[in-house]
PDB file of N, CA and C in Angstrom:
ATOM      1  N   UNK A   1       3.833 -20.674  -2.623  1.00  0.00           N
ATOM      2  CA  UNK A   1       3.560 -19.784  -1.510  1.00  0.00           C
ATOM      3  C   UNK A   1       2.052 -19.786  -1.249  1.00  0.00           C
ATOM      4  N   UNK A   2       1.747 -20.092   0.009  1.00  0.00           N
ATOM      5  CA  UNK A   2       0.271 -20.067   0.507  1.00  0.00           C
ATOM      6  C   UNK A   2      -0.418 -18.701   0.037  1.00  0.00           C
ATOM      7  N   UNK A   3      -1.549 -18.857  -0.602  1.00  0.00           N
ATOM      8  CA  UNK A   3      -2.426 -17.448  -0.492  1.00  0.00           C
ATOM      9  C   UNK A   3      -2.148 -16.046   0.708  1.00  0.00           C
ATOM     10  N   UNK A   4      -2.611 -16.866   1.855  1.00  0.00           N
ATOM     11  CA  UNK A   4      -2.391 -15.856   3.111  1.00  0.00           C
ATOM     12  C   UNK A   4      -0.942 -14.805   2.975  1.00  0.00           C
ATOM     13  N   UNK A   5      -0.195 -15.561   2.543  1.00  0.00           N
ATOM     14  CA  UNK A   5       1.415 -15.004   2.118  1.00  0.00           C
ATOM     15  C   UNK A   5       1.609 -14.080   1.300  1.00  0.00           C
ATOM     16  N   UNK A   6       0.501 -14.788  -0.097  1.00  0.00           N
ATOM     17  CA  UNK A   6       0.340 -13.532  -0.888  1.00  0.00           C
ATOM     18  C   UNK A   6      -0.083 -11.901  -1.043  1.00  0.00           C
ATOM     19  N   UNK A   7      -0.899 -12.344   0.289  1.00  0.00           N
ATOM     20  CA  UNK A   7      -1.735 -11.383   0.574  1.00  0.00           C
ATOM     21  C   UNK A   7      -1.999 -10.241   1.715  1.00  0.00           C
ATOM     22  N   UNK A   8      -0.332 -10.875   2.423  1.00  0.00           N
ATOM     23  CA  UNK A   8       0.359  -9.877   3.295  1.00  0.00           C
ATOM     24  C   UNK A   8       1.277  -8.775   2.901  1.00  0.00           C
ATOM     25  N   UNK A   9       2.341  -9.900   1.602  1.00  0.00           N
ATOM     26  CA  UNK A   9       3.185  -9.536   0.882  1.00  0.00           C
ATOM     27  C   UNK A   9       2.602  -7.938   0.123  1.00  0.00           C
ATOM     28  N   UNK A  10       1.300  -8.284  -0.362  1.00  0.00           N
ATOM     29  CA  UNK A  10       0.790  -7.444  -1.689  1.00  0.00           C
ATOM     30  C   UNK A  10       0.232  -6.330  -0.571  1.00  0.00           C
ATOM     31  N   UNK A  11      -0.044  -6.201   0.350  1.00  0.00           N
ATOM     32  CA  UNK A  11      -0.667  -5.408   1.457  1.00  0.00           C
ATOM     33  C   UNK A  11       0.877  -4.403   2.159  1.00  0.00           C
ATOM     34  N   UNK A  12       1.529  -5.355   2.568  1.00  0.00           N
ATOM     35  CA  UNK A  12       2.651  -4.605   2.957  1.00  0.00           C
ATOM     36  C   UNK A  12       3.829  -4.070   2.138  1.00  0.00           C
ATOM     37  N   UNK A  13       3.544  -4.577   0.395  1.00  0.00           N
ATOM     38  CA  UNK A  13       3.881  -3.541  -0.351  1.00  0.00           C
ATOM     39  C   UNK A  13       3.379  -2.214  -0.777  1.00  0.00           C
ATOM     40  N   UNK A  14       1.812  -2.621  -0.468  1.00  0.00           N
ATOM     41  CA  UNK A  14       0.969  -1.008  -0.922  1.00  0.00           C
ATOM     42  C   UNK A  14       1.185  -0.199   0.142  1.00  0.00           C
ATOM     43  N   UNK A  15       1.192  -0.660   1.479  1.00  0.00           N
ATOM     44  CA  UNK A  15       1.677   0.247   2.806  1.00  0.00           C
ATOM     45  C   UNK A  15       3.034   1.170   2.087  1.00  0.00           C
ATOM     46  N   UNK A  16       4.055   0.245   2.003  1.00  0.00           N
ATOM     47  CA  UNK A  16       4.969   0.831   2.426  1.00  0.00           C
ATOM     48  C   UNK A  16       5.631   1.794   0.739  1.00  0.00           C
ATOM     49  N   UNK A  17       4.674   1.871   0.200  1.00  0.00           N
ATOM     50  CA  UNK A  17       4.924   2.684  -1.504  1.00  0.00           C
ATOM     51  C   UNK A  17       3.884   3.986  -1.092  1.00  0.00           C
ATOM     52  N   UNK A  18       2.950   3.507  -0.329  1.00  0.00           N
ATOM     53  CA  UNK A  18       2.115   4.647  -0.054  1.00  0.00           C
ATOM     54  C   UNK A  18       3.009   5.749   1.173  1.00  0.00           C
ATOM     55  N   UNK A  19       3.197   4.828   2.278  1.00  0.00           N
ATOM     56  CA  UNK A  19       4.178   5.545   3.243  1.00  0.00           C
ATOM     57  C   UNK A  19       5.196   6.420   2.972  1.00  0.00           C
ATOM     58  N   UNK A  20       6.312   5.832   1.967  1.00  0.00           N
ATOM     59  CA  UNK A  20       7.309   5.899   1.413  1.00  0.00           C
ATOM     60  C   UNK A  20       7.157   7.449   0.653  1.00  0.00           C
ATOM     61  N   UNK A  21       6.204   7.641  -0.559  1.00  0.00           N
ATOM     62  CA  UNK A  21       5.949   8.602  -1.052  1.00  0.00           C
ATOM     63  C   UNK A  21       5.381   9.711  -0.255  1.00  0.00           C
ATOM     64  N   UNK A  22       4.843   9.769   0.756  1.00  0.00           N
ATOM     65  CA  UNK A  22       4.044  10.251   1.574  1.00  0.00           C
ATOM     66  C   UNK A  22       4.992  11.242   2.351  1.00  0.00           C
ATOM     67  N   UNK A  23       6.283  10.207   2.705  1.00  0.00           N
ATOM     68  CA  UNK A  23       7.279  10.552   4.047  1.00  0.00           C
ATOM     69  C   UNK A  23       8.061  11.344   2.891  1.00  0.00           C
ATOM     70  N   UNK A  24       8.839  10.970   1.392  1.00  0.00           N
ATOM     71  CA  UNK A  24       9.420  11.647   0.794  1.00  0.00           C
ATOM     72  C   UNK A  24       8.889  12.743  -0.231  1.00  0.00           C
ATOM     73  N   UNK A  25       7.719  13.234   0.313  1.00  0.00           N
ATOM     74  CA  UNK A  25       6.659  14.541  -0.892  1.00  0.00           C
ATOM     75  C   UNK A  25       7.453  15.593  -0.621  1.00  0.00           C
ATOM     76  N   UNK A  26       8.368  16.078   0.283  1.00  0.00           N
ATOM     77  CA  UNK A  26       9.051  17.051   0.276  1.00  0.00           C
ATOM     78  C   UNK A  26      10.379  17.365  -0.687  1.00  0.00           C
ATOM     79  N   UNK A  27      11.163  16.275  -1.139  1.00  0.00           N
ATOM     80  CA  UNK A  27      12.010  16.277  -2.220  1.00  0.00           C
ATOM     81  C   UNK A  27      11.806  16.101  -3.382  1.00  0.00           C
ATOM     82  N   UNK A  28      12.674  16.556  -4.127  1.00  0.00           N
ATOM     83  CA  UNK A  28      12.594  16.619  -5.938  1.00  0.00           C
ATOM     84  C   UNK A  28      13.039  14.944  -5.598  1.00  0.00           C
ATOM     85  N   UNK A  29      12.612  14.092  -6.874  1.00  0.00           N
ATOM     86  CA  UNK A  29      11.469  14.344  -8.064  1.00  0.00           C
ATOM     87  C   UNK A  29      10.132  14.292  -7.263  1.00  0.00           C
ATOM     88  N   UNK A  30       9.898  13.560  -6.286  1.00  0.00           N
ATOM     89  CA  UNK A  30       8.477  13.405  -4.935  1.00  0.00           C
ATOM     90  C   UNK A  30       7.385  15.007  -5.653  1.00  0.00           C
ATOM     91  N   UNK A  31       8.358  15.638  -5.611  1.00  0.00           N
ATOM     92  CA  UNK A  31       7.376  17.042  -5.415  1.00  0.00           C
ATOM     93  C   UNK A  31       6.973  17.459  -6.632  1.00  0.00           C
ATOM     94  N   UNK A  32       7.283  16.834  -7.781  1.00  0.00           N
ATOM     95  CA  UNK A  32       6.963  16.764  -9.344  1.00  0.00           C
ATOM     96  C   UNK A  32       5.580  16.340  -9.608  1.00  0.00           C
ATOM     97  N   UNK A  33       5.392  14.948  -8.596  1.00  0.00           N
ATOM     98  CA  UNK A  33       4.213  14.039  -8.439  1.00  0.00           C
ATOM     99  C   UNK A  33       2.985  14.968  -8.083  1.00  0.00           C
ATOM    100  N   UNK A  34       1.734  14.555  -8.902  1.00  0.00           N
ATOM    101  CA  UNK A  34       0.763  15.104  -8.422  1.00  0.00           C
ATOM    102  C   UNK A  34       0.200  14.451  -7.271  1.00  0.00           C
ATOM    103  N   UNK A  35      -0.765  15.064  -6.480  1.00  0.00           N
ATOM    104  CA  UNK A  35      -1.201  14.390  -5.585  1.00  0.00           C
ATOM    105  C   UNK A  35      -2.075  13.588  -5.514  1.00  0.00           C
ATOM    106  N   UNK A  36      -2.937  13.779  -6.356  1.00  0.00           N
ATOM    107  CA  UNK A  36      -3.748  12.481  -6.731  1.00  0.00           C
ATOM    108  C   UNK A  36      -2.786  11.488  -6.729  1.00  0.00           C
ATOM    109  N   UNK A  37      -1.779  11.197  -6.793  1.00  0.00           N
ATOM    110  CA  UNK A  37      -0.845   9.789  -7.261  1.00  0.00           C
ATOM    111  C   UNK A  37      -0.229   9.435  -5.801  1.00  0.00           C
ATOM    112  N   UNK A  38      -0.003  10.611  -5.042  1.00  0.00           N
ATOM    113  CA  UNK A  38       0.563  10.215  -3.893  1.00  0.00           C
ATOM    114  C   UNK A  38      -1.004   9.618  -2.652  1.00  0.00           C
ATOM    115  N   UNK A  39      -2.126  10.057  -3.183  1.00  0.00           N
ATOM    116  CA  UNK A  39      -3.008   9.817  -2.703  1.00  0.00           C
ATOM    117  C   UNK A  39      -3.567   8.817  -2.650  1.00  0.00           C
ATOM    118  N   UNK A  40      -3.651   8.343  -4.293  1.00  0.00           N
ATOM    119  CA  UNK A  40      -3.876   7.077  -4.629  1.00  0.00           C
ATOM    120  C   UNK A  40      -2.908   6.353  -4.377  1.00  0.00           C
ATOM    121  N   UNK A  41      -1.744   6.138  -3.720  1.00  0.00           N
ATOM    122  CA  UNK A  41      -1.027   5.097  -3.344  1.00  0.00           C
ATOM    123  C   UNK A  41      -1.279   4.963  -1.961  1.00  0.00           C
ATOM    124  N   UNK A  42      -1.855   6.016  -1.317  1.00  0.00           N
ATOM    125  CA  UNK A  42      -1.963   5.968   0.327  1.00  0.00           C
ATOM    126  C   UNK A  42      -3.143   5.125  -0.088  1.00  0.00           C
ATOM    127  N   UNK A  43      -4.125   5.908  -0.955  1.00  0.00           N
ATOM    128  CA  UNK A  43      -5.858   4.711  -0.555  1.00  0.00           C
ATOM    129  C   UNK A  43      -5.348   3.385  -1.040  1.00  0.00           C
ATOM    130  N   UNK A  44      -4.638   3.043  -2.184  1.00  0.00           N
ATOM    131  CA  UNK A  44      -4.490   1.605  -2.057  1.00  0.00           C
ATOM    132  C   UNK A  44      -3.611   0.632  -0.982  1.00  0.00           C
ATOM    133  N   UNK A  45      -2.891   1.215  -0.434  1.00  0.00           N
ATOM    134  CA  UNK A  45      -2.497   0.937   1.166  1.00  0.00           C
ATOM    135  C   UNK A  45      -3.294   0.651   1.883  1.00  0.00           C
ATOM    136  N   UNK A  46      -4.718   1.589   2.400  1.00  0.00           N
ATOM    137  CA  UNK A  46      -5.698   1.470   3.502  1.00  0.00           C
ATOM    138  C   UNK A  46      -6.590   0.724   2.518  1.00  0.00           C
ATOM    139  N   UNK A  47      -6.646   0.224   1.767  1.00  0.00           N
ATOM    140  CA  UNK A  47      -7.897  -1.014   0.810  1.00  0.00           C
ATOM    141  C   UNK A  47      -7.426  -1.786   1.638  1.00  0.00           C
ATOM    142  N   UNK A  48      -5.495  -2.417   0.923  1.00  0.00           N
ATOM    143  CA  UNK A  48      -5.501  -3.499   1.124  1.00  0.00           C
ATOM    144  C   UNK A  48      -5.603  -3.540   2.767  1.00  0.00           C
ATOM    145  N   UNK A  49      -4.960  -3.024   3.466  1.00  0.00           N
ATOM    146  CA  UNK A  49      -4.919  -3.484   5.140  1.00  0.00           C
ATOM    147  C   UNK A  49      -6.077  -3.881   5.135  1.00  0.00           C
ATOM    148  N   UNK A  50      -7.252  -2.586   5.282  1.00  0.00           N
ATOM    149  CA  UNK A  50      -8.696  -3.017   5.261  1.00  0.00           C
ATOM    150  C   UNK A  50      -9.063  -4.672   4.816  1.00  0.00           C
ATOM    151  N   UNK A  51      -8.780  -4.618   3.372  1.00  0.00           N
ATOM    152  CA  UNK A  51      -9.450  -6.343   2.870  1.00  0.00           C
ATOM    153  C   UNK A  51      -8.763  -7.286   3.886  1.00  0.00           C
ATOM    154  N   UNK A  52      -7.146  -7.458   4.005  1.00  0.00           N
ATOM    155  CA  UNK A  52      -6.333  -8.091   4.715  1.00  0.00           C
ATOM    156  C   UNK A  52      -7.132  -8.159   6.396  1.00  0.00           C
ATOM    157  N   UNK A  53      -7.727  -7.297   6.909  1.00  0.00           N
ATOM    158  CA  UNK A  53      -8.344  -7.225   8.236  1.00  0.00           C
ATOM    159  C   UNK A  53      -9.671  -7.668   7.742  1.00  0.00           C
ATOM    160  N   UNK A  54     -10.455  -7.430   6.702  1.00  0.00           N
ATOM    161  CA  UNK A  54     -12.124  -8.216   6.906  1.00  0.00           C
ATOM    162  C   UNK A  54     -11.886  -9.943   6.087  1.00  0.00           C
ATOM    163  N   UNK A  55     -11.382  -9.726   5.465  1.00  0.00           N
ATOM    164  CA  UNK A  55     -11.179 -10.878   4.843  1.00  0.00           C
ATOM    165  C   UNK A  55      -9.965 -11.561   4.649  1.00  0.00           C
ATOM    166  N   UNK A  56      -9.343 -12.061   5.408  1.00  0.00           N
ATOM    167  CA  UNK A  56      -7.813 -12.640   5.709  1.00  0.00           C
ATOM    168  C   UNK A  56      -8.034 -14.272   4.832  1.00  0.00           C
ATOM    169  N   UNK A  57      -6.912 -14.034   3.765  1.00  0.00           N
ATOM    170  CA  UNK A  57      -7.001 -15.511   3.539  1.00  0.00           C
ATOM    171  C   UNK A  57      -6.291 -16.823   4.312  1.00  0.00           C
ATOM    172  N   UNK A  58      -7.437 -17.729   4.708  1.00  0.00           N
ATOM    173  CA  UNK A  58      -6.746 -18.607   5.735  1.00  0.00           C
ATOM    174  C   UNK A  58      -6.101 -19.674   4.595  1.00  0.00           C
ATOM    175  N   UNK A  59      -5.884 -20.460   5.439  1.00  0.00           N
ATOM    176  CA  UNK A  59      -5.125 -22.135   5.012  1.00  0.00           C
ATOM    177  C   UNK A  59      -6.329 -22.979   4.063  1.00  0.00           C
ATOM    178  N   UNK A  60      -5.659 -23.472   3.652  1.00  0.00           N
ATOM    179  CA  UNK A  60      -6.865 -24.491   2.517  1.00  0.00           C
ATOM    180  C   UNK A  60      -6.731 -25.904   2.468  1.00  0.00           C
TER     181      UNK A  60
END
């Protein structure tokens, strides 16, 4: 798998774990979670997009 691939994949998994927890903080177990954890999954979401938007890995 090309880099670039890798690096959508790993981006649009941190989105959607950050989203995910975010959209479900209202139900048990979600609401057990501290927020630092639901937080830190949102900031590692907006890293990766961020890196993925300044630094996109091209073709080699």
């Amino acid at each position: 798998m090309p880099p670039w691939q890798l690096q959508r994949r790993r981006a649009a998994v941190a989105v959607g774990l950050g989203l995910l927890s975010w959209l479900l903080r209202p139900w048990p177990p979600m609401v057990w979670l501290p927020g630092w954890v639901v937080g830190g999954l949102l900031l590692w979401g907006a890293i990766e997009l961020w890196l993925l938007a300044w630094r996109p890995q091209r073709w080699r």
